[in-house]
PDB file of N, CA and C in Angstrom:
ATOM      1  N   UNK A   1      16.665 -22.249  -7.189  1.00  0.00           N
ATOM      2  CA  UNK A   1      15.242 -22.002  -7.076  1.00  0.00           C
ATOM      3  C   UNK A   1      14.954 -21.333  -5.733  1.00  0.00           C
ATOM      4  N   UNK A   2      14.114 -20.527  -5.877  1.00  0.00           N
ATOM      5  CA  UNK A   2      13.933 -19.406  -4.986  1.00  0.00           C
ATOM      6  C   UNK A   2      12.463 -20.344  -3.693  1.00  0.00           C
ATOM      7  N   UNK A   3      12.595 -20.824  -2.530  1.00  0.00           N
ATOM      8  CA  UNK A   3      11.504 -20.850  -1.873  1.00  0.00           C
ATOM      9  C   UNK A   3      10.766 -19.941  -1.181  1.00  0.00           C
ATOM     10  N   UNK A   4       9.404 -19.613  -1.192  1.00  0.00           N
ATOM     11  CA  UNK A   4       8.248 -18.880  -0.371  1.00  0.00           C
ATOM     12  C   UNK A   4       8.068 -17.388  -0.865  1.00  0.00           C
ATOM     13  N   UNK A   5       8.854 -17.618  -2.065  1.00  0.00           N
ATOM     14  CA  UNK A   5       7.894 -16.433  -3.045  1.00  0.00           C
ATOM     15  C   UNK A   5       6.732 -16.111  -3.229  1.00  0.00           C
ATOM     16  N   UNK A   6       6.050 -15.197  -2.929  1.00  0.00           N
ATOM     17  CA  UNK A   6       4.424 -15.308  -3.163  1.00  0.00           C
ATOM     18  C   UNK A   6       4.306 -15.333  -4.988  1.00  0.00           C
ATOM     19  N   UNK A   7       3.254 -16.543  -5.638  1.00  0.00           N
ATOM     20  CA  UNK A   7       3.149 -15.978  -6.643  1.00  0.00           C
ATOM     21  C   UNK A   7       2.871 -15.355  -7.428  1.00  0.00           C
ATOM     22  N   UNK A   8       2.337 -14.346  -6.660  1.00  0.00           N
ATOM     23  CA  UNK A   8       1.549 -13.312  -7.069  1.00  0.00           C
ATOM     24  C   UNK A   8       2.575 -11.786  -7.506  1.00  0.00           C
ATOM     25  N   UNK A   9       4.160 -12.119  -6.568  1.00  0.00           N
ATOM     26  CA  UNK A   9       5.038 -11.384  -7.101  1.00  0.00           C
ATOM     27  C   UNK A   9       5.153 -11.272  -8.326  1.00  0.00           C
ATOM     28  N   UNK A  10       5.517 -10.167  -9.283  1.00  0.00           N
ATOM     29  CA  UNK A  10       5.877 -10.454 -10.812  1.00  0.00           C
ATOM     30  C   UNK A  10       7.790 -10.031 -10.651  1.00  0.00           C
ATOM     31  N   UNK A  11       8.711 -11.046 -11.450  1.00  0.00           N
ATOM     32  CA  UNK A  11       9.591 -10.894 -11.259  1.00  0.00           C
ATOM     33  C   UNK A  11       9.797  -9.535 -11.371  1.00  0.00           C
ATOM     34  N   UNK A  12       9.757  -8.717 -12.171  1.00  0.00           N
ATOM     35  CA  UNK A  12      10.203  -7.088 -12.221  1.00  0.00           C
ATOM     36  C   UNK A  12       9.886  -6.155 -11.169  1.00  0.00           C
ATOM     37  N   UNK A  13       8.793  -7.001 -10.052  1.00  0.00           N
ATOM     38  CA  UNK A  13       8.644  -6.481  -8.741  1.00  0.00           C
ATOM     39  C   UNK A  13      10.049  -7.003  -7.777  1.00  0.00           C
ATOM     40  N   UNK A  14      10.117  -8.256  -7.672  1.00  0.00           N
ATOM     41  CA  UNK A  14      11.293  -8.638  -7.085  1.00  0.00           C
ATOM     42  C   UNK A  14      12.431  -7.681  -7.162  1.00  0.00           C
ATOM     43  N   UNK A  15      12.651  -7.829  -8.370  1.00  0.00           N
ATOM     44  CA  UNK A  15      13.797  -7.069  -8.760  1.00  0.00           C
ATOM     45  C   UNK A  15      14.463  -5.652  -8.065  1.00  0.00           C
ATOM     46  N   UNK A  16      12.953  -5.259  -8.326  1.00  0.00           N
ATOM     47  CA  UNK A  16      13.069  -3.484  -7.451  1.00  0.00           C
ATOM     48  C   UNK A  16      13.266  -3.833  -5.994  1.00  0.00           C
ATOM     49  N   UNK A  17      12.664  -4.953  -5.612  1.00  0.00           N
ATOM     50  CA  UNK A  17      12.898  -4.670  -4.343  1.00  0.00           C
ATOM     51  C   UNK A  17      14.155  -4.982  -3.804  1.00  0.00           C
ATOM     52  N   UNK A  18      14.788  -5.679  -4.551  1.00  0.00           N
ATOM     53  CA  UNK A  18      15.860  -6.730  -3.888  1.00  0.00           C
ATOM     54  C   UNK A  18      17.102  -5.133  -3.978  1.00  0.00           C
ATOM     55  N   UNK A  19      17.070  -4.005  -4.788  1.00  0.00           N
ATOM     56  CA  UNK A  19      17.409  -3.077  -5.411  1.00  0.00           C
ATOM     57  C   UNK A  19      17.104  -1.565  -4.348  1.00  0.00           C
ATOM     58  N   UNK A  20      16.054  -2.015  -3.678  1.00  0.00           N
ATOM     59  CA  UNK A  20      15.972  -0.927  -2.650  1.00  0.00           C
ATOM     60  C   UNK A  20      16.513  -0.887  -1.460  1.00  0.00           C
ATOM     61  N   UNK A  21      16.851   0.985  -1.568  1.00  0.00           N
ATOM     62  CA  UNK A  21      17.873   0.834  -0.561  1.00  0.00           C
ATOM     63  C   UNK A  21      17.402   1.573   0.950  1.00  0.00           C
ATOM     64  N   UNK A  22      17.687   1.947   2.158  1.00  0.00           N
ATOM     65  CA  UNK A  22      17.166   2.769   3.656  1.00  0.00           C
ATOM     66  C   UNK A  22      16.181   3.870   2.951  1.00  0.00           C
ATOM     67  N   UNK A  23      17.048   4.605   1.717  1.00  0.00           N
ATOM     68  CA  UNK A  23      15.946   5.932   1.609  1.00  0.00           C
ATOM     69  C   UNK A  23      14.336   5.461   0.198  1.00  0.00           C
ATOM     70  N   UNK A  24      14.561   4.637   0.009  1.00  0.00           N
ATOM     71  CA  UNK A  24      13.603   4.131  -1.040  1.00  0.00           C
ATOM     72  C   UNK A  24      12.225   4.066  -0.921  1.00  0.00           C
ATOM     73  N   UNK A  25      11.555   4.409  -1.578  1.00  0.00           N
ATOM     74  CA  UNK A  25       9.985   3.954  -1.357  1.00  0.00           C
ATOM     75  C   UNK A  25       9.526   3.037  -2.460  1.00  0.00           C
ATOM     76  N   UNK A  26       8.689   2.855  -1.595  1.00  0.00           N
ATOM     77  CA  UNK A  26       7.558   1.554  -2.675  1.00  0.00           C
ATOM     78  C   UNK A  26       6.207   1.918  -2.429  1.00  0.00           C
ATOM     79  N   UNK A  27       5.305   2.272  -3.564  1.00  0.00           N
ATOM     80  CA  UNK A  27       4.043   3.159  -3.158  1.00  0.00           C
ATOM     81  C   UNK A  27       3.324   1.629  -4.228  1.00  0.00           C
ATOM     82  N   UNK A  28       1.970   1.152  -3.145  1.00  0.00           N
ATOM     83  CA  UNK A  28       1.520   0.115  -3.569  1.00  0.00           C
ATOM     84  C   UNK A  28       0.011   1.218  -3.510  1.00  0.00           C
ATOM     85  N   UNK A  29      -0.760   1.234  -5.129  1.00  0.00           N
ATOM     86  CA  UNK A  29      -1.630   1.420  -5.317  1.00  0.00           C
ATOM     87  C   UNK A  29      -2.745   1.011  -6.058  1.00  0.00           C
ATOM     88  N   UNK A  30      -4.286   1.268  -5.880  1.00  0.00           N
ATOM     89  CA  UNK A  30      -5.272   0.761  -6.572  1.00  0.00           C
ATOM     90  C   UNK A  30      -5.286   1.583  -8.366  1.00  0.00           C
ATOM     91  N   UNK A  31      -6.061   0.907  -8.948  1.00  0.00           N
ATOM     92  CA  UNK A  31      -5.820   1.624 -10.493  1.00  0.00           C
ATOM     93  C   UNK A  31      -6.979   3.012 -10.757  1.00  0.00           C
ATOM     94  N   UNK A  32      -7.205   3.286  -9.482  1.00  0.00           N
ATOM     95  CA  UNK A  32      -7.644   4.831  -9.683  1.00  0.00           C
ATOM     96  C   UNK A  32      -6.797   5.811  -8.885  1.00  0.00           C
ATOM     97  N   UNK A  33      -5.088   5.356  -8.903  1.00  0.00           N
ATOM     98  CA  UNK A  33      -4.357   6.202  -8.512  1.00  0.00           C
ATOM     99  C   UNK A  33      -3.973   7.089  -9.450  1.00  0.00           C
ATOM    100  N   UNK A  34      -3.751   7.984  -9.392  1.00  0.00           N
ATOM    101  CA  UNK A  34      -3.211   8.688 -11.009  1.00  0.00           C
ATOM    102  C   UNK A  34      -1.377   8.660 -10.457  1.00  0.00           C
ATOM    103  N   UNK A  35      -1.149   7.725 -11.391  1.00  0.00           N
ATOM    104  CA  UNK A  35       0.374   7.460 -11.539  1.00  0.00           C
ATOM    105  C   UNK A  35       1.219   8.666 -12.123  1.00  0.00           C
ATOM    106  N   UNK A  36       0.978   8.923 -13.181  1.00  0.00           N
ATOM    107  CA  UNK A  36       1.505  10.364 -13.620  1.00  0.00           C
ATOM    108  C   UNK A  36       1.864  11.171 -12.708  1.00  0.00           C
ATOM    109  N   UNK A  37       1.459  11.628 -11.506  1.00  0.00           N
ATOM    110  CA  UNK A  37       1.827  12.114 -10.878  1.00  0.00           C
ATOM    111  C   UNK A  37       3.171  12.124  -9.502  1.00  0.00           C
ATOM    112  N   UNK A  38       3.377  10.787  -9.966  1.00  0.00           N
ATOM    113  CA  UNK A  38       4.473  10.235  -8.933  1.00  0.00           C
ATOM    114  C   UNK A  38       5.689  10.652  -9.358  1.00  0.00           C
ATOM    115  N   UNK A  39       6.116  10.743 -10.866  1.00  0.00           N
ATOM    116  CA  UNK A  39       7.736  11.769 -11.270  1.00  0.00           C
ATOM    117  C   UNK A  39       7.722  10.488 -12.555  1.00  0.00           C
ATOM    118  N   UNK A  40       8.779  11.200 -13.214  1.00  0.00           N
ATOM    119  CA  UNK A  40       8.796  10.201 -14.195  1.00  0.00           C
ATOM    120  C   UNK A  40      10.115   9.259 -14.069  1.00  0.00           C
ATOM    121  N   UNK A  41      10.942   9.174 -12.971  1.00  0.00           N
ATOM    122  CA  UNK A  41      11.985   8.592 -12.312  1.00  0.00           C
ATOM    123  C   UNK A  41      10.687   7.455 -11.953  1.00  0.00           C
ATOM    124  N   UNK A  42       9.475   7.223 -11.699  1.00  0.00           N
ATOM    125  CA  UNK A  42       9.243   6.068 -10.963  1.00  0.00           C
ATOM    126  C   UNK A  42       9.075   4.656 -11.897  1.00  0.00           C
ATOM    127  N   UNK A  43       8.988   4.127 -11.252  1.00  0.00           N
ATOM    128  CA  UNK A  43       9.035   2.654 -12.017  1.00  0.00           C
ATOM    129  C   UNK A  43       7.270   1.938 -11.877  1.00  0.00           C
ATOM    130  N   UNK A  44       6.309   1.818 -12.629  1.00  0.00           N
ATOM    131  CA  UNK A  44       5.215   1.418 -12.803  1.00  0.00           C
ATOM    132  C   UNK A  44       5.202  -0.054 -12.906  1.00  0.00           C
ATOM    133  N   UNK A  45       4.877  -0.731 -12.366  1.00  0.00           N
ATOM    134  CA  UNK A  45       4.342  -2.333 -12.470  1.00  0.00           C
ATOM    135  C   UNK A  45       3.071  -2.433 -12.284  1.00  0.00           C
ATOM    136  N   UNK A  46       2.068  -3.017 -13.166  1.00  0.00           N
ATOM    137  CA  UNK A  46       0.525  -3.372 -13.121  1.00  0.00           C
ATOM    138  C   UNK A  46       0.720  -5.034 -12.477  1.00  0.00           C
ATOM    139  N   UNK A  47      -0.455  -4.907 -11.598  1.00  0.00           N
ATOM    140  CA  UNK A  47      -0.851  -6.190 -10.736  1.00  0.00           C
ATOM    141  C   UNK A  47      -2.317  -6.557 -10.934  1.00  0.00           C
ATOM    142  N   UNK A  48      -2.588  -6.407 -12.662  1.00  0.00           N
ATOM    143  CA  UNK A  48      -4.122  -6.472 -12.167  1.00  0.00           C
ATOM    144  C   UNK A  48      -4.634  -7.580 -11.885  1.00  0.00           C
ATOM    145  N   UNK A  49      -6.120  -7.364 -11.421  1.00  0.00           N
ATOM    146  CA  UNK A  49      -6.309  -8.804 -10.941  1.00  0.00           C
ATOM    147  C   UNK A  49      -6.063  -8.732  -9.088  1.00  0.00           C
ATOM    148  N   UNK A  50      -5.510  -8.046  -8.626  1.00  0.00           N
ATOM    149  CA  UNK A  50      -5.031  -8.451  -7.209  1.00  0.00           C
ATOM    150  C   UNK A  50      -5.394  -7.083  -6.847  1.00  0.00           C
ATOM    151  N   UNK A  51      -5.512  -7.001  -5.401  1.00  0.00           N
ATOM    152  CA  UNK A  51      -5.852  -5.792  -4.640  1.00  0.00           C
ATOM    153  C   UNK A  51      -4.605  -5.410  -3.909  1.00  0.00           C
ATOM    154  N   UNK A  52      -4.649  -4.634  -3.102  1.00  0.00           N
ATOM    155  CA  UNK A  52      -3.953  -3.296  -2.669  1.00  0.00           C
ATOM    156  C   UNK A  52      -3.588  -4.639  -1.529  1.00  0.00           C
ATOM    157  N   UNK A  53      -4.500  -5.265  -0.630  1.00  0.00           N
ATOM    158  CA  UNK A  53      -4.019  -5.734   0.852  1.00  0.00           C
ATOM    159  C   UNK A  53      -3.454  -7.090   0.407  1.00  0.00           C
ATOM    160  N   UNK A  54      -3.967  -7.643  -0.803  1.00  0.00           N
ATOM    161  CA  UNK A  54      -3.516  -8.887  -1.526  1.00  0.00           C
ATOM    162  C   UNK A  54      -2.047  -8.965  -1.854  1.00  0.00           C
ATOM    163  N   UNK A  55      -1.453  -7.400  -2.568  1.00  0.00           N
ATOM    164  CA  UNK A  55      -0.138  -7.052  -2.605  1.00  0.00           C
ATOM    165  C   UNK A  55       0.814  -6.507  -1.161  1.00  0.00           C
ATOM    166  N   UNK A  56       0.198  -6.128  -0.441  1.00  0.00           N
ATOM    167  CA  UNK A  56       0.458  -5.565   0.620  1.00  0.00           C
ATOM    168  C   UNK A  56       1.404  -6.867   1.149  1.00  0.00           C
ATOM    169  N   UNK A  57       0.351  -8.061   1.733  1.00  0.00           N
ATOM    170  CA  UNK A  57       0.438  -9.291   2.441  1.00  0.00           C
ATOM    171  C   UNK A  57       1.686  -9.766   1.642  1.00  0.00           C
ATOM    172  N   UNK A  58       1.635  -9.872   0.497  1.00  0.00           N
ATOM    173  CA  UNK A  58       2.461 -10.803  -0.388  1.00  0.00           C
ATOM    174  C   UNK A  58       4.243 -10.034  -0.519  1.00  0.00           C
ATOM    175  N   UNK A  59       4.495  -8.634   0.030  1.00  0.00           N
ATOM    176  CA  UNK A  59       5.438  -7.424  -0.344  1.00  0.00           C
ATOM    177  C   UNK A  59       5.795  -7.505   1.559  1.00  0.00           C
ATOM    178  N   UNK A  60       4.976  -7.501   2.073  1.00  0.00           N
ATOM    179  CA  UNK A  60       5.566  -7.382   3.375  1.00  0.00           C
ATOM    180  C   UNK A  60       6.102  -9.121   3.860  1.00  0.00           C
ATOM    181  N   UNK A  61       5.886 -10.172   3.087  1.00  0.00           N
ATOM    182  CA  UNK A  61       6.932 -11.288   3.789  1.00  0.00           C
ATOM    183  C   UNK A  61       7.941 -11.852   3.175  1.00  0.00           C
ATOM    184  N   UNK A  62       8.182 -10.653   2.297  1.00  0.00           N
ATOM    185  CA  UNK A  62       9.683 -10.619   2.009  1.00  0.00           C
ATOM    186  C   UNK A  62      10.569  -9.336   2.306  1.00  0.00           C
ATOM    187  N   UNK A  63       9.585  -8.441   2.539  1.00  0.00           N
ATOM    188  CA  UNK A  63      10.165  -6.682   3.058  1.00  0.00           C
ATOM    189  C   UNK A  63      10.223  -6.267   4.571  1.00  0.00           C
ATOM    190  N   UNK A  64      10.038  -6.684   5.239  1.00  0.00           N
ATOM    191  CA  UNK A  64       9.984  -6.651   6.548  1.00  0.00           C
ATOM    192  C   UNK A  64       9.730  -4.647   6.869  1.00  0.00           C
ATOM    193  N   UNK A  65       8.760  -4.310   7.292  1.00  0.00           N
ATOM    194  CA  UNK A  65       9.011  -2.655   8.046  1.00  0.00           C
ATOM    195  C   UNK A  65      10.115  -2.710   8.752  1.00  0.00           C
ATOM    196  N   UNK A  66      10.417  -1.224   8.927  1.00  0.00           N
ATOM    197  CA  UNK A  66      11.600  -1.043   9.102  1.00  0.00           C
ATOM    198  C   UNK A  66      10.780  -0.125  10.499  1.00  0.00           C
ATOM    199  N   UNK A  67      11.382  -0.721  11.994  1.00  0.00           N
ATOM    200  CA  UNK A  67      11.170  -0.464  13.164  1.00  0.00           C
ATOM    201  C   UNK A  67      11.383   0.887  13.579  1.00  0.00           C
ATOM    202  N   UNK A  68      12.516   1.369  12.806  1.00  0.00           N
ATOM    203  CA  UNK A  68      13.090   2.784  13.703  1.00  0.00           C
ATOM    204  C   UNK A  68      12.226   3.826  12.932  1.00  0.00           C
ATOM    205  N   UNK A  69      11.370   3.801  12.199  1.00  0.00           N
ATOM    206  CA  UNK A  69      10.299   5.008  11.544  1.00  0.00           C
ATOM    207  C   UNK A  69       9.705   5.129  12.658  1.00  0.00           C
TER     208      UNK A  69
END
């Protein structure tokens, strides 16, 4: 059992992240982003219900920024 998961993660978010690598992005957006436009290589997960800083908070204390950007 996994402790201090936010539960607001959905496992198929985990997943990607645990999966990303130095050159990877993770683009956290509201639902008047137009997704289509990101490539069709990207991977879509819906969070509805939760906001942009709600996911933000919950993605950054398990992702830590990366200092040398």
């Amino acid at each position: 059992m996994l402790k201090g998961i936010p539960a607001i993660l959905p496992p198929e978010l985990l997943m990607h992240l645990c999966e990303m690598g130095h050159s990877d992005r993770l683009l956290i957006a509201d639902g008047n982003f137009p997704v289509h436009t990101v490539g069709e290589n990207a991977y879509v997960i819906r969070m509805d219900g939760h906001g942009v800083c709600e996911i933000l908070d919950a993605v950054l204390q398990l992702l830590p920024l990366d200092t040398y950007v």
